[in-house]
PDB file of N, CA and C in Angstrom:
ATOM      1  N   UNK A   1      -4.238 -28.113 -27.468  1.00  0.00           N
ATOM      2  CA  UNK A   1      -3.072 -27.980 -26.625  1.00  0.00           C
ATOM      3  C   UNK A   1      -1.893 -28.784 -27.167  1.00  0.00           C
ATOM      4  N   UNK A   2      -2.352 -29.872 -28.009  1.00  0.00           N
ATOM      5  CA  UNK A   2      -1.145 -30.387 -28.126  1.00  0.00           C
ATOM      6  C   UNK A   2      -0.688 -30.110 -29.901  1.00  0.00           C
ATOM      7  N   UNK A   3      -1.108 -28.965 -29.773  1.00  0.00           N
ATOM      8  CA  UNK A   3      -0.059 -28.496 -30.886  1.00  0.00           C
ATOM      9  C   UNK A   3       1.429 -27.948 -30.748  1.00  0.00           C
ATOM     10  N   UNK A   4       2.551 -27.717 -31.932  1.00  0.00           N
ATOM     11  CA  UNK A   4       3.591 -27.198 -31.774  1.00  0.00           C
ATOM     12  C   UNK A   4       3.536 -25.934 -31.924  1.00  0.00           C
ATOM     13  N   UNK A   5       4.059 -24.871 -31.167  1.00  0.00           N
ATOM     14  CA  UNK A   5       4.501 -23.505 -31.497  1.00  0.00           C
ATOM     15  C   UNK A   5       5.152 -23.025 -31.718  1.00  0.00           C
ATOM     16  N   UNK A   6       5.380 -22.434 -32.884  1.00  0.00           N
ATOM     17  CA  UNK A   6       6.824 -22.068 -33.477  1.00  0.00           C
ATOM     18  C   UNK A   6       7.183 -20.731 -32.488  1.00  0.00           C
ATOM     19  N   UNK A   7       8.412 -20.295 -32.459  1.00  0.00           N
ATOM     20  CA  UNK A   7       8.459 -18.805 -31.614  1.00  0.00           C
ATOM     21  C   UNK A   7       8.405 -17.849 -32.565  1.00  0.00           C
ATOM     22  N   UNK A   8       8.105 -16.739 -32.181  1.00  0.00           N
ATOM     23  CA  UNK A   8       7.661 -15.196 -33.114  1.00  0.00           C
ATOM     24  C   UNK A   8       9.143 -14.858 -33.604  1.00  0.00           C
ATOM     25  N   UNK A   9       9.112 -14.965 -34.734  1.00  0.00           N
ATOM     26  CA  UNK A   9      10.715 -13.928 -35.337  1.00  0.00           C
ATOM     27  C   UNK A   9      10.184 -12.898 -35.809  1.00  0.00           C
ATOM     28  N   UNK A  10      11.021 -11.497 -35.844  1.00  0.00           N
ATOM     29  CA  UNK A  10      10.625 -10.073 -36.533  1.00  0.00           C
ATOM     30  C   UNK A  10      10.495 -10.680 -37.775  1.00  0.00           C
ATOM     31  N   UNK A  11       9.414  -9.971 -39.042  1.00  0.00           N
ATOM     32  CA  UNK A  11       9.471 -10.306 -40.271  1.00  0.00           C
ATOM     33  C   UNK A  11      10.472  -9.868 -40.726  1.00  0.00           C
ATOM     34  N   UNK A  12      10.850 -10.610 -41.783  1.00  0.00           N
ATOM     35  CA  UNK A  12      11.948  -9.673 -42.933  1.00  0.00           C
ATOM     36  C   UNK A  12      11.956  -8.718 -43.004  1.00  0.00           C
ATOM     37  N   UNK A  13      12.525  -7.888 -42.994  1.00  0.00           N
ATOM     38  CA  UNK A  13      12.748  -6.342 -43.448  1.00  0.00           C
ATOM     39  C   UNK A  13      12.017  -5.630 -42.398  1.00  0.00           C
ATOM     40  N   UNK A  14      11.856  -5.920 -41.134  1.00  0.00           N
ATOM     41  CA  UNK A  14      11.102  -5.521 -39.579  1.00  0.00           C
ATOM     42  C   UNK A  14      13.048  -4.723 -39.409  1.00  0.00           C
ATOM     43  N   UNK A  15      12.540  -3.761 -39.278  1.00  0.00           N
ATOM     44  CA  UNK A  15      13.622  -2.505 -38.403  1.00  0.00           C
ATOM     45  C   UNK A  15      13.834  -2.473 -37.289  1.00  0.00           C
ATOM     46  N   UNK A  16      14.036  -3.783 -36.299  1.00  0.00           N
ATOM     47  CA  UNK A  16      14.226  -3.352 -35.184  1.00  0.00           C
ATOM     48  C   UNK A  16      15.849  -3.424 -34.450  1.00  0.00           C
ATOM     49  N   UNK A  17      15.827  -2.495 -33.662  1.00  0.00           N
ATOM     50  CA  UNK A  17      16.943  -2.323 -33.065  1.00  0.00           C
ATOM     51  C   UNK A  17      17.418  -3.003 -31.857  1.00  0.00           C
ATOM     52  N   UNK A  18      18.113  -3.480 -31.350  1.00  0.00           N
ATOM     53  CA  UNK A  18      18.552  -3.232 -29.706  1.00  0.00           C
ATOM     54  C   UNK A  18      18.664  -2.651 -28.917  1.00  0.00           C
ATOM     55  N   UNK A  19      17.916  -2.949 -27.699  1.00  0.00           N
ATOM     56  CA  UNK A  19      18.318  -1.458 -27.088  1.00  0.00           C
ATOM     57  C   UNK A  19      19.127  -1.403 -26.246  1.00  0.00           C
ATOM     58  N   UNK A  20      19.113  -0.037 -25.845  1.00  0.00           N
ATOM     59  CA  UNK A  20      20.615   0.107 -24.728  1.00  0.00           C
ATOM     60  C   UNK A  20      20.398   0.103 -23.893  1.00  0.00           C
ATOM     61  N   UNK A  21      21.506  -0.598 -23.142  1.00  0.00           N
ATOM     62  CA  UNK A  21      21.432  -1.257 -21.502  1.00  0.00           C
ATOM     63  C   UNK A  21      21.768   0.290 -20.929  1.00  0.00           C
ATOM     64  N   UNK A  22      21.121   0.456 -19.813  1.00  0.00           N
ATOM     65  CA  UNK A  22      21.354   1.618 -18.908  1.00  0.00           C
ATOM     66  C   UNK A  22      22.687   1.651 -17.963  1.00  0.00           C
ATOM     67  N   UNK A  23      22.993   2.833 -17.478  1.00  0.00           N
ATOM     68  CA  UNK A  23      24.094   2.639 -17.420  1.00  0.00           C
ATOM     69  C   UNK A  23      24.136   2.061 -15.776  1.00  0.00           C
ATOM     70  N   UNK A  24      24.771   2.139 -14.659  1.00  0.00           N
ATOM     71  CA  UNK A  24      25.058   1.635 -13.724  1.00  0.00           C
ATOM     72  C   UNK A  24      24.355   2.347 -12.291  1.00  0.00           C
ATOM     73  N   UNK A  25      24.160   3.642 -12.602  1.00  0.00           N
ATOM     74  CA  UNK A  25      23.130   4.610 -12.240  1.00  0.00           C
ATOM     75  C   UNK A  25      22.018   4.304 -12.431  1.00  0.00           C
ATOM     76  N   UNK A  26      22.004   4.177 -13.856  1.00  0.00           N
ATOM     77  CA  UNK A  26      20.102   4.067 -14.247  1.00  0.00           C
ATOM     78  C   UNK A  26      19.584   3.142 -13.578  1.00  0.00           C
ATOM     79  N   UNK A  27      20.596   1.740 -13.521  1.00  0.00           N
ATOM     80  CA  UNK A  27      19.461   0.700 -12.898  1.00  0.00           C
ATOM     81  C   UNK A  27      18.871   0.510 -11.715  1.00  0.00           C
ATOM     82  N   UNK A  28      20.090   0.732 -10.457  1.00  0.00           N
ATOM     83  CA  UNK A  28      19.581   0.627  -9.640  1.00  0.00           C
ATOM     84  C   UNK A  28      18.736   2.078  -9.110  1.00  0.00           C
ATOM     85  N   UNK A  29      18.344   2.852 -10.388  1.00  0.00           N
ATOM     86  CA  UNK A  29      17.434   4.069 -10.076  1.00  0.00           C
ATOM     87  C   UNK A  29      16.325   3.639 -10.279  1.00  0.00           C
ATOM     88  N   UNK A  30      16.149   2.898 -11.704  1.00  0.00           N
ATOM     89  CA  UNK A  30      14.806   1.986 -12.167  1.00  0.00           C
ATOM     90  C   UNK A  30      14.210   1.069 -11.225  1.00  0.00           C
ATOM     91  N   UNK A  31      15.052   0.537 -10.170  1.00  0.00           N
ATOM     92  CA  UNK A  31      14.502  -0.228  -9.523  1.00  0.00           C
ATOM     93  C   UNK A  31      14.161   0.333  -8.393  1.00  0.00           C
ATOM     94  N   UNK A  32      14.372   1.433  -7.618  1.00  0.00           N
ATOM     95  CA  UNK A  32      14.322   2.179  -6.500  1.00  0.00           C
ATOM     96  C   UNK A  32      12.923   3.159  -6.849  1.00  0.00           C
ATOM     97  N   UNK A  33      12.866   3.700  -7.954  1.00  0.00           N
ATOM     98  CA  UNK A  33      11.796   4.259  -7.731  1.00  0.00           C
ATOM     99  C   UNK A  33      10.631   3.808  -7.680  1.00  0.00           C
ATOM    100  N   UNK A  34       9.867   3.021  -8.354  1.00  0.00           N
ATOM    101  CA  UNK A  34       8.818   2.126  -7.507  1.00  0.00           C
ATOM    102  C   UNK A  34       8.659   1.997  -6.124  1.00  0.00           C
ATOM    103  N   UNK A  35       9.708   1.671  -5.725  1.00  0.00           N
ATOM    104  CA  UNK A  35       9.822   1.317  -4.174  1.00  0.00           C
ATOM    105  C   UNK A  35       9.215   2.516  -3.824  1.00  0.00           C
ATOM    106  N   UNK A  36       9.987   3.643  -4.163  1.00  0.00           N
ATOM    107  CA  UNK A  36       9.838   5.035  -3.260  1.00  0.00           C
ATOM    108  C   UNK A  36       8.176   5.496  -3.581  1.00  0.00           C
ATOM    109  N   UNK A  37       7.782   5.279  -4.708  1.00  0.00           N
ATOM    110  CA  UNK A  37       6.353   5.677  -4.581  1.00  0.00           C
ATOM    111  C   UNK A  37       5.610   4.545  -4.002  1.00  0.00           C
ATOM    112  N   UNK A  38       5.758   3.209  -3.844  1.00  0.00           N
ATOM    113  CA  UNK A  38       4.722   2.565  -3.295  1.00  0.00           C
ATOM    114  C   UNK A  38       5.208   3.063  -1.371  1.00  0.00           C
ATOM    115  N   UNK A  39       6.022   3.124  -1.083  1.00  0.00           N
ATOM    116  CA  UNK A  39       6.522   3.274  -0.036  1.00  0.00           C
ATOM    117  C   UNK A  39       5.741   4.723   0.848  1.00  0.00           C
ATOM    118  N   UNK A  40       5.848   5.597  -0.455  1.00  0.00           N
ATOM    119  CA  UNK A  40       5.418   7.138  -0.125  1.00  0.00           C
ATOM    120  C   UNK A  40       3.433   6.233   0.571  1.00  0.00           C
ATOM    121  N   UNK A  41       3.151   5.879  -0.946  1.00  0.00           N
ATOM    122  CA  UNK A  41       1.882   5.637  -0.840  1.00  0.00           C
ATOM    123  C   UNK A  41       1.353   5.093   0.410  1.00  0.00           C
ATOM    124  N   UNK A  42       2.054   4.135   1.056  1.00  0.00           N
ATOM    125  CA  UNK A  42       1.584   3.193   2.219  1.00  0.00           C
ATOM    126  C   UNK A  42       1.651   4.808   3.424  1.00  0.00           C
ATOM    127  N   UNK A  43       2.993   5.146   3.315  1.00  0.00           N
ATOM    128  CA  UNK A  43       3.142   6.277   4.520  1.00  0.00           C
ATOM    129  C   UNK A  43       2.244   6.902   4.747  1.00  0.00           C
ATOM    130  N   UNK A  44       1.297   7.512   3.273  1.00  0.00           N
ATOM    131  CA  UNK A  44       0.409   8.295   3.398  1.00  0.00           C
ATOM    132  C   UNK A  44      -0.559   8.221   3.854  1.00  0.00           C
ATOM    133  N   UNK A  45      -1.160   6.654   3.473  1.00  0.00           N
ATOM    134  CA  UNK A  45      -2.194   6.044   3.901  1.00  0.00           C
ATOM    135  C   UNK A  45      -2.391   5.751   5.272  1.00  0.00           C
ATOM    136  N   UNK A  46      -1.295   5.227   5.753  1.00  0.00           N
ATOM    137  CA  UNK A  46      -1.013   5.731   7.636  1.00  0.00           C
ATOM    138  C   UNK A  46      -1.105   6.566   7.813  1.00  0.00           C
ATOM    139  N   UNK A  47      -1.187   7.360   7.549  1.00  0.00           N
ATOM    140  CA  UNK A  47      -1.456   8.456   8.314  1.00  0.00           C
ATOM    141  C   UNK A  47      -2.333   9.272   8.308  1.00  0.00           C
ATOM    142  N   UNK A  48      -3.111   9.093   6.944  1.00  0.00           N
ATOM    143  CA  UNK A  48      -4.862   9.508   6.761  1.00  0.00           C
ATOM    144  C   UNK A  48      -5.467   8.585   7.552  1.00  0.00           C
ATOM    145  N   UNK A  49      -5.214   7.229   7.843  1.00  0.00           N
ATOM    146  CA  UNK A  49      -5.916   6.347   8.784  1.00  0.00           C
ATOM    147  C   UNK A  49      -6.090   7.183   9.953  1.00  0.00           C
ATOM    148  N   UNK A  50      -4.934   7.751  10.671  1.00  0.00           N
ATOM    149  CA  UNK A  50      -4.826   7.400  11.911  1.00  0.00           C
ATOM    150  C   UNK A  50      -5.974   9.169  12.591  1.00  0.00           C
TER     151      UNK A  50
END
């Protein structure tokens, strides 16, 4: 544990890119849909319970 850890750099000549930020739409879509399927999921489940 009490060693040092260096942090991971891409190797030399590693191709990687940046990626692109979504636009103002996308995000708060990315974050909404989860919701809507865990949301669906619970509904459903109420109601096969009942």
């Amino acid at each position: 544990m009490g060693q040092q850890r260096s942090s991971q750099r891409p190797f030399k000549g590693a191709n990687r890119s940046l990626r692109q930020r979504l636009n103002w739409r996308g995000e708060p879509a990315l974050a909404f849909a989860p919701t809507a399927v865990v949301s669906g999921v619970l509904a459903f489940v109420e109601v096969l319970s009942q």
